[in-house]
Structure formats: structure tokens, C-alpha cells
N, C-alpha and C. Protein backbone atom coordinates (compact mmCIF):
# COMPACT_ATOMS: atom_id res chain seq x y z
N UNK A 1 0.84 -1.19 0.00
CA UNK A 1 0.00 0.00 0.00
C UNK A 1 0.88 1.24 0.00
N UNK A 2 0.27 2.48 -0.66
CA UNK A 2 1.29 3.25 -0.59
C UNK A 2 1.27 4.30 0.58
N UNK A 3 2.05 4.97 0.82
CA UNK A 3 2.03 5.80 2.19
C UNK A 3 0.83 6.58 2.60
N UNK A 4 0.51 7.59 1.45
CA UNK A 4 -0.78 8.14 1.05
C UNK A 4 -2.04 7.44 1.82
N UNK A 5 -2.14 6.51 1.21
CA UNK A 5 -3.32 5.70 1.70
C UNK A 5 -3.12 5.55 2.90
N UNK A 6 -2.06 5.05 3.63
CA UNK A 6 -1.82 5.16 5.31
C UNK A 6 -2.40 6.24 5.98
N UNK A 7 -1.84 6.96 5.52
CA UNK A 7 -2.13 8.52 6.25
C UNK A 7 -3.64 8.70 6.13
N UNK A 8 -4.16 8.48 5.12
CA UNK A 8 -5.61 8.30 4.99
C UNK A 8 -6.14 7.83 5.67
N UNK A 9 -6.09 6.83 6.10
CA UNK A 9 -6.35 5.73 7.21
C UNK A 9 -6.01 5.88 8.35
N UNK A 10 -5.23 6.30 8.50
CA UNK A 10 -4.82 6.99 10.33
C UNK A 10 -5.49 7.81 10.61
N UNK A 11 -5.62 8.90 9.43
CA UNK A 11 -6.41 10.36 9.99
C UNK A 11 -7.95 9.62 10.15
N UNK A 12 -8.58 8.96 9.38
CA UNK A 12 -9.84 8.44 9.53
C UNK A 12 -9.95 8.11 10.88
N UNK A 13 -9.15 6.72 11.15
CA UNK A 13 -8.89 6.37 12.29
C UNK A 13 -9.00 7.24 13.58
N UNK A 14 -7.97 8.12 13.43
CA UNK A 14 -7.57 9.35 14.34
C UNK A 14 -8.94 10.34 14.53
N UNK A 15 -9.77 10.39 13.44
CA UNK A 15 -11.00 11.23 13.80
C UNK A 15 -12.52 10.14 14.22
N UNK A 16 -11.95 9.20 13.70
CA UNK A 16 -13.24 8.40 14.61
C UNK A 16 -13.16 8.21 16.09
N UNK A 17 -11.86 8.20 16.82
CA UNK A 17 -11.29 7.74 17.65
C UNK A 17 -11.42 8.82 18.55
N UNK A 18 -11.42 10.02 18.11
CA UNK A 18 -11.53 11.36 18.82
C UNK A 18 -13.34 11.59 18.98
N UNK A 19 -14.14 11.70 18.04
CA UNK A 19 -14.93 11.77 18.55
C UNK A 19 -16.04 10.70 19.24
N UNK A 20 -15.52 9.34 19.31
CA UNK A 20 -16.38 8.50 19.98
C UNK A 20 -15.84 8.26 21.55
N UNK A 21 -14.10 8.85 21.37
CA UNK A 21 -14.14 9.02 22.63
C UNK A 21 -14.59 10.16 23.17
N UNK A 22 -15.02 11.35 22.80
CA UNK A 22 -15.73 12.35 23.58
C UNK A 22 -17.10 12.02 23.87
N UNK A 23 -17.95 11.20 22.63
CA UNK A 23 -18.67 10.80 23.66
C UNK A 23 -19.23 10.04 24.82
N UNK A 24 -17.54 8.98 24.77
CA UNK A 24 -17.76 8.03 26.01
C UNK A 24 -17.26 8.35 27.50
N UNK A 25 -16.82 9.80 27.26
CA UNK A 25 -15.97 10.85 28.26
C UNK A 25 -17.76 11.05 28.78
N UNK A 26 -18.55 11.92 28.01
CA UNK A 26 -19.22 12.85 28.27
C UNK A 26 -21.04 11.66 28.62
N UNK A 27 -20.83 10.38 28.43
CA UNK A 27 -21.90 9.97 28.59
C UNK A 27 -21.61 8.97 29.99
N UNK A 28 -20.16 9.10 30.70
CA UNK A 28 -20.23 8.56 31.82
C UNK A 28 -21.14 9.49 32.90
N UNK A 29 -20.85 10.93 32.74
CA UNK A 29 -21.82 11.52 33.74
C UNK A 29 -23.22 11.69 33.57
N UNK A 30 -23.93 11.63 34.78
CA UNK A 30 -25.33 11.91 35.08
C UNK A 30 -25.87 13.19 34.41
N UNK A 31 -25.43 13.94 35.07
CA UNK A 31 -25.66 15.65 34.96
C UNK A 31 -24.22 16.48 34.53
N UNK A 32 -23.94 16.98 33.45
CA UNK A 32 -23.46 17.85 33.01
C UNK A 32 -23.31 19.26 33.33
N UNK A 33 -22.38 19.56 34.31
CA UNK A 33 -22.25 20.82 34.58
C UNK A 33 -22.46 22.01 33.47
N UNK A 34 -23.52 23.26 33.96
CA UNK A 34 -23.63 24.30 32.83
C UNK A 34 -22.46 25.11 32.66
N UNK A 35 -21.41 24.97 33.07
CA UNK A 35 -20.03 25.76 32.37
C UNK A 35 -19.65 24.71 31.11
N UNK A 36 -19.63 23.27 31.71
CA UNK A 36 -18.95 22.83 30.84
C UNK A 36 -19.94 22.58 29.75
N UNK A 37 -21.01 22.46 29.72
CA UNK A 37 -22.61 22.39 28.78
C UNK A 37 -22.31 23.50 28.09
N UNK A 38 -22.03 24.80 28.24
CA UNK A 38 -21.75 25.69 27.44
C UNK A 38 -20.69 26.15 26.63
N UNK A 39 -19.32 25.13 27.25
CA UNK A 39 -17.91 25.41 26.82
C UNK A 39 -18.19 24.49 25.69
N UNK A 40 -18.86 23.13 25.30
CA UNK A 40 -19.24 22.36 24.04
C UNK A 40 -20.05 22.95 23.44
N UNK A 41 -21.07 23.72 23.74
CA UNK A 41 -21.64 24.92 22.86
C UNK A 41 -21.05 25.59 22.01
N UNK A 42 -20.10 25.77 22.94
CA UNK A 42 -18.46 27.03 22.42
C UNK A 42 -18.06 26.61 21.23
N UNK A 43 -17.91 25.04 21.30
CA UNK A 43 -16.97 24.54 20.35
C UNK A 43 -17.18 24.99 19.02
N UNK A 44 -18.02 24.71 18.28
CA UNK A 44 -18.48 24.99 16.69
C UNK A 44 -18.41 26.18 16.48
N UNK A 45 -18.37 27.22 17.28
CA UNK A 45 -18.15 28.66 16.60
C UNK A 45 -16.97 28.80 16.93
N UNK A 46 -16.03 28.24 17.85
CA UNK A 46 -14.42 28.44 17.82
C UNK A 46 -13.76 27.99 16.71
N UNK A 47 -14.43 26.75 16.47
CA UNK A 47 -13.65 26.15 15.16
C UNK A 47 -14.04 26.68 14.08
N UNK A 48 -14.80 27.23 13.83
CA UNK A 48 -15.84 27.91 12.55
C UNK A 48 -14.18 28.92 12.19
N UNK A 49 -14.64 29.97 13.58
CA UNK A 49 -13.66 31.20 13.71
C UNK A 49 -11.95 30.99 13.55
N UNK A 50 -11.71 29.51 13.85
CA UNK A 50 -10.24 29.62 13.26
C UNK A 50 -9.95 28.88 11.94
N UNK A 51 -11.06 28.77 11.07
CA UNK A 51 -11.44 28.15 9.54
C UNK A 51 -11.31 29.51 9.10
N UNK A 52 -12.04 30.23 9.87
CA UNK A 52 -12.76 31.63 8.58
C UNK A 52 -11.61 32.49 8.84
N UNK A 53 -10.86 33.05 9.81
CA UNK A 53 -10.24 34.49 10.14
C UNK A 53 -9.09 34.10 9.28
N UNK A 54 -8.24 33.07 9.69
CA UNK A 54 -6.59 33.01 8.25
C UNK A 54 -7.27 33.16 7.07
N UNK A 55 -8.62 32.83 6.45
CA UNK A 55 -8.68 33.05 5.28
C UNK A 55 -9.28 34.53 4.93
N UNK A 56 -10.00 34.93 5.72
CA UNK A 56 -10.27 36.47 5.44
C UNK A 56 -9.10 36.86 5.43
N UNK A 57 -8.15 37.58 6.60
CA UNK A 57 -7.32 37.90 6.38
C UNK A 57 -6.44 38.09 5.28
N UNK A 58 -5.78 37.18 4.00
CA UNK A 58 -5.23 36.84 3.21
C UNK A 58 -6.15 36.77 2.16
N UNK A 59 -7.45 37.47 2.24
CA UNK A 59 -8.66 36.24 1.46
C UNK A 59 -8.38 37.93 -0.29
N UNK A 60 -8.83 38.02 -1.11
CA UNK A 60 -9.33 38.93 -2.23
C UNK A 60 -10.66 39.87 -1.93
N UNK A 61 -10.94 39.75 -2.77
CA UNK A 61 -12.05 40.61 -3.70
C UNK A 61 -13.22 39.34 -3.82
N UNK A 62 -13.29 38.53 -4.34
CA UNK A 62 -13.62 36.81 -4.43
C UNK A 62 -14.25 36.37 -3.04
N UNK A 63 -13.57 36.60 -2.16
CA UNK A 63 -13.64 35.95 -0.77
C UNK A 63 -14.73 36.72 -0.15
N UNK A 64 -13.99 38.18 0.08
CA UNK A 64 -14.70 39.15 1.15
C UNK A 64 -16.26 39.19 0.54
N UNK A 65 -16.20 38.82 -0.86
CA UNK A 65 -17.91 39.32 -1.82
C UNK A 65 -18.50 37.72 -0.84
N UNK A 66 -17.70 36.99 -0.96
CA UNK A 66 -18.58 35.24 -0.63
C UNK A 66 -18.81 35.03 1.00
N UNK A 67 -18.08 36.10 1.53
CA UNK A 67 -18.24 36.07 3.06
C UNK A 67 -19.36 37.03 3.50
N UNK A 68 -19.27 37.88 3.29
CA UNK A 68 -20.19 39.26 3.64
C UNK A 68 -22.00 39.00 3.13
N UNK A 69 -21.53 37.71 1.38
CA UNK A 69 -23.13 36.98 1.55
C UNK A 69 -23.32 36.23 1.98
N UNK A 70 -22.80 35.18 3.02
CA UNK A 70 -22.71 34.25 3.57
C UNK A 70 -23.24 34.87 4.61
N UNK A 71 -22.31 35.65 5.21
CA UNK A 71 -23.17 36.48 6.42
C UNK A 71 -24.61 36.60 6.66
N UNK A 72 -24.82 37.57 5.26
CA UNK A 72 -26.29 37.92 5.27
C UNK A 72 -27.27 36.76 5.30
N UNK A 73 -27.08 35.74 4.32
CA UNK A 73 -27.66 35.00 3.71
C UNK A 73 -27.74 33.93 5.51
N UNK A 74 -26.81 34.09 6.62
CA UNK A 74 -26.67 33.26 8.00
C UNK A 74 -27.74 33.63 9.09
N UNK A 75 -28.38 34.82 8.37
CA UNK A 75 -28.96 35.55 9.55
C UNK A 75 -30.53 35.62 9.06
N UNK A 76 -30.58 34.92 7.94
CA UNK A 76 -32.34 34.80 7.36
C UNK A 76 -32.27 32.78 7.14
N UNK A 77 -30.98 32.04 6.88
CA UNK A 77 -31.52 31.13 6.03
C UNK A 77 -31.25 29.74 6.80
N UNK A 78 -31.24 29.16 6.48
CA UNK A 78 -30.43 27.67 7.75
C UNK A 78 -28.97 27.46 6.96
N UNK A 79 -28.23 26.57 7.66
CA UNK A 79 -26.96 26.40 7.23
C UNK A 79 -26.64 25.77 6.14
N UNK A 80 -27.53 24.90 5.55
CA UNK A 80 -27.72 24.12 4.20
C UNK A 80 -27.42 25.45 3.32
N UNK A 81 -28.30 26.34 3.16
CA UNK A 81 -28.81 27.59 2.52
C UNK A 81 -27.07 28.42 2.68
N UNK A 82 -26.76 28.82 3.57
CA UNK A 82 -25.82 29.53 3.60
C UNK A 82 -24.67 28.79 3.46
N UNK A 83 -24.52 27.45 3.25
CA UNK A 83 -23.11 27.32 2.60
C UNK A 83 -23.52 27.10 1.56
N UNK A 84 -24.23 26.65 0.88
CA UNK A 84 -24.40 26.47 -1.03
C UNK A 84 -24.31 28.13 -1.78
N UNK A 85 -25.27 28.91 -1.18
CA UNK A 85 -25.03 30.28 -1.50
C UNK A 85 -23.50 30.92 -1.16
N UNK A 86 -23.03 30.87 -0.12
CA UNK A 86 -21.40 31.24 -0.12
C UNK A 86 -20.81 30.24 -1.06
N UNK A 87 -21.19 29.10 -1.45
CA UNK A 87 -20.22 28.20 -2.60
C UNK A 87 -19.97 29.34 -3.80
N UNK A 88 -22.08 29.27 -3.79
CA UNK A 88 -21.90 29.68 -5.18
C UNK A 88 -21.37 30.87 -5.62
N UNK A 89 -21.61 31.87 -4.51
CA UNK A 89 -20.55 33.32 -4.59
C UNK A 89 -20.00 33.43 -5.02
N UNK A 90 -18.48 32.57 -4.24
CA UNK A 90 -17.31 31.91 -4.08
C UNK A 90 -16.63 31.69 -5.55
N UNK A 91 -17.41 30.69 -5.97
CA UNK A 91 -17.03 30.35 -7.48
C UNK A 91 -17.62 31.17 -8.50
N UNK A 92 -18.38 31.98 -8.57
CA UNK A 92 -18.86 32.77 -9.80
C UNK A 92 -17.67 34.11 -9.26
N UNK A 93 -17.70 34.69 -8.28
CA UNK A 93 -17.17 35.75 -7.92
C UNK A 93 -15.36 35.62 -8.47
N UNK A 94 -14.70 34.84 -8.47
CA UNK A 94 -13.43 33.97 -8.57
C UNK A 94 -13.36 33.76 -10.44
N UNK A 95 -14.42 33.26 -10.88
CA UNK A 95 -14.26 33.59 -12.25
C UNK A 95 -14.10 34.90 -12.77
N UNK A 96 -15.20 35.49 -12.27
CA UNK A 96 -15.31 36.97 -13.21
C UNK A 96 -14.65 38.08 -12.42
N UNK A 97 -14.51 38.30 -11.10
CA UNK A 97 -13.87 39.45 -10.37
C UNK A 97 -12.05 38.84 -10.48
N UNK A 98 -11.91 37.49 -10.18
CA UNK A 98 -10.32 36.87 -10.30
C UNK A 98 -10.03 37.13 -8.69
């Protein structure tokens, strides 16, 4: 097999492994403390926020047009809706603006 495919397979590995152990961490307790109930709340917009900020930062003309409708499009539509519409931004904006 070639290395490639290893690594493929580890990371798989490595991400199944991570999240089935969080939930065998988090389903030994009864009651869930509300700090920590809210610090897993936390999670998805922390990780969102260190996806999105290196690429704004560095991002064009292309980007900032596919973010700013993403935005809008986050605050009327569900998340299905607002990532197909930031796709499609994304890629029409990237053809014709560059």
C-alpha cells in the first residue's frame, strides 16, 4: 500500500477515535455541569472562527464578496442555505472578479 493511503487511514482512524471518545468521556456523567454544557456549545463557533479568520485575512475581492453573503444569507436562512449560496458566490465571484 502506498504511504498516502496510510495517512488516509490513520487520519480516519484518528478522527473516529476522537470523537467517539468524547462521547464516552461525556456519557459517563449523570448531569453535566452548565459551564462545561456551554464550553461544548463554544466549540463549533471556535472552530468555525479559526477556519474563517486566516482566510479572510489573506482572502481577495472573491472571498470578502462570498463572506459578507454568507453572512447575510446566515442571519435569514439555515446552514444548508448559507453554505451552497457562499459556494456559489465563491465560485462565480473567482471567475469573473479573479
Amino acid at each position: 500500500m502506498s504511504t498516502t493511503l496510510w495517512i488516509i487511514i490513520a487520519g480516519a482512524v484518528a478522527t473516529y477515535l476522537t470523537r467517539i471518545g468524547g462521547h464516552l468521556v461525556i456519557s459517563r456523567f449523570e448531569n453535566i455541569h452548565p459551564r462545561v454544557e456551554a464550553g461544548l456549545y463554544a466549540v463549533p463557533a471556535a472552530v468555525l472562527t479559526t477556519l474563517v479568520a486566516p482566510a479572510a485575512l489573506t482572502a481577495g475581492p472573491a472571498e470578502w464578496a462570498a463572506l459578507i453573503v454568507t453572512a447575510l444569507v446566515s442571519l435569514r436562512g439555515g446552514l444548508m442555505a448559507m453554505f451552497l449560496v457562499g459556494a456559489a458566490v465563491l465560485i462565480l465571484a473567482r471567475q469573473f472578479v479573479g
